[in-house]
N, C-alpha and C. Protein backbone atom coordinates (compact mmCIF):
# COMPACT_ATOMS: atom_id res chain seq x y z
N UNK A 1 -0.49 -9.71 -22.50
CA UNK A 1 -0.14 -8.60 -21.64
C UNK A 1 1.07 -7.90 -22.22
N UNK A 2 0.82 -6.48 -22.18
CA UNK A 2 1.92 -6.00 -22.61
C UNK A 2 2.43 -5.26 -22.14
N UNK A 3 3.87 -4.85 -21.99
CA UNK A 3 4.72 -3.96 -20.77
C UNK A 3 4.30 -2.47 -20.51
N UNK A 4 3.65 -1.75 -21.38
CA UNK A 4 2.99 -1.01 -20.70
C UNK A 4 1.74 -0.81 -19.79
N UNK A 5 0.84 -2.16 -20.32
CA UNK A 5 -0.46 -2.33 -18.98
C UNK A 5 0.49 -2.05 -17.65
N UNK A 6 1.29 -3.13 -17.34
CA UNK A 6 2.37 -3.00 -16.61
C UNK A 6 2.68 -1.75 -15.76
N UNK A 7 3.37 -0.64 -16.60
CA UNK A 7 3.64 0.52 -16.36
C UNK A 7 2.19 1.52 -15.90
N UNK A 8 1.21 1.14 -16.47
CA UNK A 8 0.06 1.72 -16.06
C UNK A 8 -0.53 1.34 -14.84
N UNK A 9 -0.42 0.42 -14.30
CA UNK A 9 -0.99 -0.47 -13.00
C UNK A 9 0.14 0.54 -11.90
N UNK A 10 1.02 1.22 -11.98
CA UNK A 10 1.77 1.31 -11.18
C UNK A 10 1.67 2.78 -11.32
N UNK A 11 1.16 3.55 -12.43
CA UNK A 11 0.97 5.43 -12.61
C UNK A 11 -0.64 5.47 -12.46
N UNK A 12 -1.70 4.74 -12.97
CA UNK A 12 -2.27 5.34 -13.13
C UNK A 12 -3.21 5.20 -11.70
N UNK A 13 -4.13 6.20 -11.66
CA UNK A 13 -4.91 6.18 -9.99
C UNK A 13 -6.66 5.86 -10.08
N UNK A 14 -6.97 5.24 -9.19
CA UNK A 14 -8.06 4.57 -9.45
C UNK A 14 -9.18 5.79 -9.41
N UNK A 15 -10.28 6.26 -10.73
CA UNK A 15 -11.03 7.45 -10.95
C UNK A 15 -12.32 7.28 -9.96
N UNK A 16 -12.56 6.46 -8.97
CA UNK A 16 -13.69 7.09 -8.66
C UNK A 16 -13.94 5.50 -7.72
N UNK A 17 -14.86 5.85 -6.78
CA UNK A 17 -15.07 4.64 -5.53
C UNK A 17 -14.52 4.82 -4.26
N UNK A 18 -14.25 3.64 -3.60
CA UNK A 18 -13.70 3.99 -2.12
C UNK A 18 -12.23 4.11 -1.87
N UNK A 19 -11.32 3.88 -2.98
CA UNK A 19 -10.34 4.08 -3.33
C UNK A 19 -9.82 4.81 -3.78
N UNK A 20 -10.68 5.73 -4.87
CA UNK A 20 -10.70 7.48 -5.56
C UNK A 20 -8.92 7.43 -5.27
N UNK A 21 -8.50 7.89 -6.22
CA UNK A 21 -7.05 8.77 -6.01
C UNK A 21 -5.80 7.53 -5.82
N UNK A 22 -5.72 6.26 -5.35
CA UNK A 22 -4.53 5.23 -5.08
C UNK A 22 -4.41 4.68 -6.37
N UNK A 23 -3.07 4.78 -6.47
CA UNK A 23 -2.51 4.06 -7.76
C UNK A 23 -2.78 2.45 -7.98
N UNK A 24 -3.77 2.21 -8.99
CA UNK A 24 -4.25 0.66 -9.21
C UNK A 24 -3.54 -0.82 -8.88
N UNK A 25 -2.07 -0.33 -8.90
CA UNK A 25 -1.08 -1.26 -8.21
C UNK A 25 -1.75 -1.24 -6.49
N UNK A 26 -1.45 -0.21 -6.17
CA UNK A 26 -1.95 -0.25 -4.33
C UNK A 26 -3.34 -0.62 -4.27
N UNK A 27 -4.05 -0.96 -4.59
CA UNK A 27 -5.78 -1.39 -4.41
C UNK A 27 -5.85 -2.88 -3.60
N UNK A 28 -6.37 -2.92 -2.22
CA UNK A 28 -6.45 -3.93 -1.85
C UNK A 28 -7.10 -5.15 -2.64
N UNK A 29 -6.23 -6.24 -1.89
CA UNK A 29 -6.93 -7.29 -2.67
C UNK A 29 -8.65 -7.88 -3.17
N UNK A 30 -9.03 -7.83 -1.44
CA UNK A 30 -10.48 -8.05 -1.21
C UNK A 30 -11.26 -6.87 -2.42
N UNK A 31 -10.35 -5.49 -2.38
CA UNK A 31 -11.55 -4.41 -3.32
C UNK A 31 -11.22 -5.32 -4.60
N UNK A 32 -10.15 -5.78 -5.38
CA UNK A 32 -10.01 -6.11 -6.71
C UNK A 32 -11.03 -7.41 -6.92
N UNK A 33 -10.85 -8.76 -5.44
CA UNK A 33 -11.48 -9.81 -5.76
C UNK A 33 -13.44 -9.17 -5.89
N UNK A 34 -13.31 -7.85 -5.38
CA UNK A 34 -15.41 -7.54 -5.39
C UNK A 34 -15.19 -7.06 -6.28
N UNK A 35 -14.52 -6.36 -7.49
CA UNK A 35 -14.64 -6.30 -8.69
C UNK A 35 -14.84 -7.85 -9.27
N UNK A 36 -14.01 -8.53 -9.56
CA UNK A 36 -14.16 -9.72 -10.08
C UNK A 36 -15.43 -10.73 -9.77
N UNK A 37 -15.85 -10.51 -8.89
CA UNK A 37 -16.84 -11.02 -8.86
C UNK A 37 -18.36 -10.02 -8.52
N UNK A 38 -18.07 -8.81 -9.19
CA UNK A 38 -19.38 -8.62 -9.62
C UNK A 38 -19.04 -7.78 -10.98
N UNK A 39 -17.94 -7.98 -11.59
CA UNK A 39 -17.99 -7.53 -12.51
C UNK A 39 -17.02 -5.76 -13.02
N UNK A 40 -16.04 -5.96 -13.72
CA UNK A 40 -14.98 -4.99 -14.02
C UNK A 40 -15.97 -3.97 -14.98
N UNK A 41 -15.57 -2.96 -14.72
CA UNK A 41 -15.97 -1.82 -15.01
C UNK A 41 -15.31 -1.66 -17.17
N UNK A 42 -16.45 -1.35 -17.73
CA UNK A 42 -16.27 -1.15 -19.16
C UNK A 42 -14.88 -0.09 -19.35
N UNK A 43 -13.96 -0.29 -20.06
CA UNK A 43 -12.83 0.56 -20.76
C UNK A 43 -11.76 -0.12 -20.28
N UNK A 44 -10.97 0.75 -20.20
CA UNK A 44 -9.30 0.94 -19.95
C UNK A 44 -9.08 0.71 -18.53
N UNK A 45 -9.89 1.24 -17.65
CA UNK A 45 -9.93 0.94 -16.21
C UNK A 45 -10.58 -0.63 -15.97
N UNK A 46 -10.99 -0.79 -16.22
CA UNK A 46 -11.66 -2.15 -16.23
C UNK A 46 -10.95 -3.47 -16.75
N UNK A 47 -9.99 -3.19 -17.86
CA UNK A 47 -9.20 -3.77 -17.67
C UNK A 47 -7.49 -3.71 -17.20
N UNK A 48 -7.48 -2.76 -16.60
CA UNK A 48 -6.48 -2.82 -15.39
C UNK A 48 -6.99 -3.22 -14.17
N UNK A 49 -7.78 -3.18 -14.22
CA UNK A 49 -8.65 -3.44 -12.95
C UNK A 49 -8.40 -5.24 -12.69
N UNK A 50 -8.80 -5.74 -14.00
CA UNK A 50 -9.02 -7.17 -14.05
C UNK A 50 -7.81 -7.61 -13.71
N UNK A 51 -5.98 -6.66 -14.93
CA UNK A 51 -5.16 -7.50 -14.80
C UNK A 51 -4.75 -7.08 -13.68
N UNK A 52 -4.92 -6.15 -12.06
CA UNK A 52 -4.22 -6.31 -11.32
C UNK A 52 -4.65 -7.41 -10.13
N UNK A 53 -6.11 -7.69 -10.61
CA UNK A 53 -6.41 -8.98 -9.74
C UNK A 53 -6.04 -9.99 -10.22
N UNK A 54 -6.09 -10.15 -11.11
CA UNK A 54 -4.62 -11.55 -11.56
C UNK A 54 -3.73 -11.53 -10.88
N UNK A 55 -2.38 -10.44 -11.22
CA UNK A 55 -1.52 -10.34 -10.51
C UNK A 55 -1.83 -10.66 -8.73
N UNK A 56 -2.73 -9.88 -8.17
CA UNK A 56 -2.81 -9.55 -6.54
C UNK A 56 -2.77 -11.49 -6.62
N UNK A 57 -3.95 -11.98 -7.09
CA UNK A 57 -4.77 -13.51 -7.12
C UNK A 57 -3.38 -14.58 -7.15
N UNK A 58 -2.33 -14.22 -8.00
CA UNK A 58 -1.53 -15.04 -8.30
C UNK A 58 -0.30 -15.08 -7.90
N UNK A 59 0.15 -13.83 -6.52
CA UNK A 59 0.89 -13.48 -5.44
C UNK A 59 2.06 -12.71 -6.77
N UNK A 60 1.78 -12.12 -7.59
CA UNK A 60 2.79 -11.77 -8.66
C UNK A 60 2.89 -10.32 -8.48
N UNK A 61 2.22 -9.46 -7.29
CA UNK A 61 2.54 -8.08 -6.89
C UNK A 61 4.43 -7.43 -6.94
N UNK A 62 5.12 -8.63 -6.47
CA UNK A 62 6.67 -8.65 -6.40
C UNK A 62 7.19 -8.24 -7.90
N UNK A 63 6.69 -8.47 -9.01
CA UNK A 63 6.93 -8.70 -10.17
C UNK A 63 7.14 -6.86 -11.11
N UNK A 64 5.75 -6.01 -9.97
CA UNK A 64 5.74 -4.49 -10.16
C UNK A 64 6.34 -3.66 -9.38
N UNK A 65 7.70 -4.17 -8.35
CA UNK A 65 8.48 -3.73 -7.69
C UNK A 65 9.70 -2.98 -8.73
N UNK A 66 10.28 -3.28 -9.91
CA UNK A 66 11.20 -2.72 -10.26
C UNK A 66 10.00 -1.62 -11.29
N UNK A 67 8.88 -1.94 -11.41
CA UNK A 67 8.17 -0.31 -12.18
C UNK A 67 8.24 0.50 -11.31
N UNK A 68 7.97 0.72 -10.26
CA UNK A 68 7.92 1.16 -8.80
C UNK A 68 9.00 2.14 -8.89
N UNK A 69 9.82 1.30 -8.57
CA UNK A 69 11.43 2.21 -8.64
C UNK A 69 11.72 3.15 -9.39
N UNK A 70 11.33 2.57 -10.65
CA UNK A 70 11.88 3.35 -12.02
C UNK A 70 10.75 4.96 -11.92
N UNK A 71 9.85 4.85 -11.53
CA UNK A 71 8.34 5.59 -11.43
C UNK A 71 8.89 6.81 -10.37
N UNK A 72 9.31 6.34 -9.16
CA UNK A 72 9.73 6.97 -8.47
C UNK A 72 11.10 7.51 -8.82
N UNK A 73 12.35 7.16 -9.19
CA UNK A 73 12.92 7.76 -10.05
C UNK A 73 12.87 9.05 -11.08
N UNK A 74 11.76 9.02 -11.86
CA UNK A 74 11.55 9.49 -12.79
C UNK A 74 10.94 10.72 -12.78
């Protein structure tokens, strides 16, 4: 993992579904765990997709609180 996936989980916004438009950090858990278990979407989204259900899965959401800041800041 590298510090910009990071930075991307927290700018970039989810392209399309019941979520359309929320930044991939905000995606409920339950929507990330029905990705994971039917399967992450091919590219760049797909795997943000995967690493923010890690994160959500492994209570490590606290961890994208200071990207947050800086994002809003900026």
């Amino acid at each position: 993992m590298n510090p910009q996936q990071l930075e991307l989980l927290v700018t970039r916004v989810m392209p399309f579904g019941k979520y359309k438009g929320r930044v991939i950090a905000d995606l409920p858990g339950h929507y990330l765990n029905w990705f994971a278990s039917q399967g992450f979407p091919p590219g760049e989204i797909g795997r943000l997709l995967a690493l923010m259900q890690e994160i959500d899965h492994n209570g490590l959401k606290p961890l994208l609180d200071p990207l947050r800041k800086r994002e809003a800041g900026a």
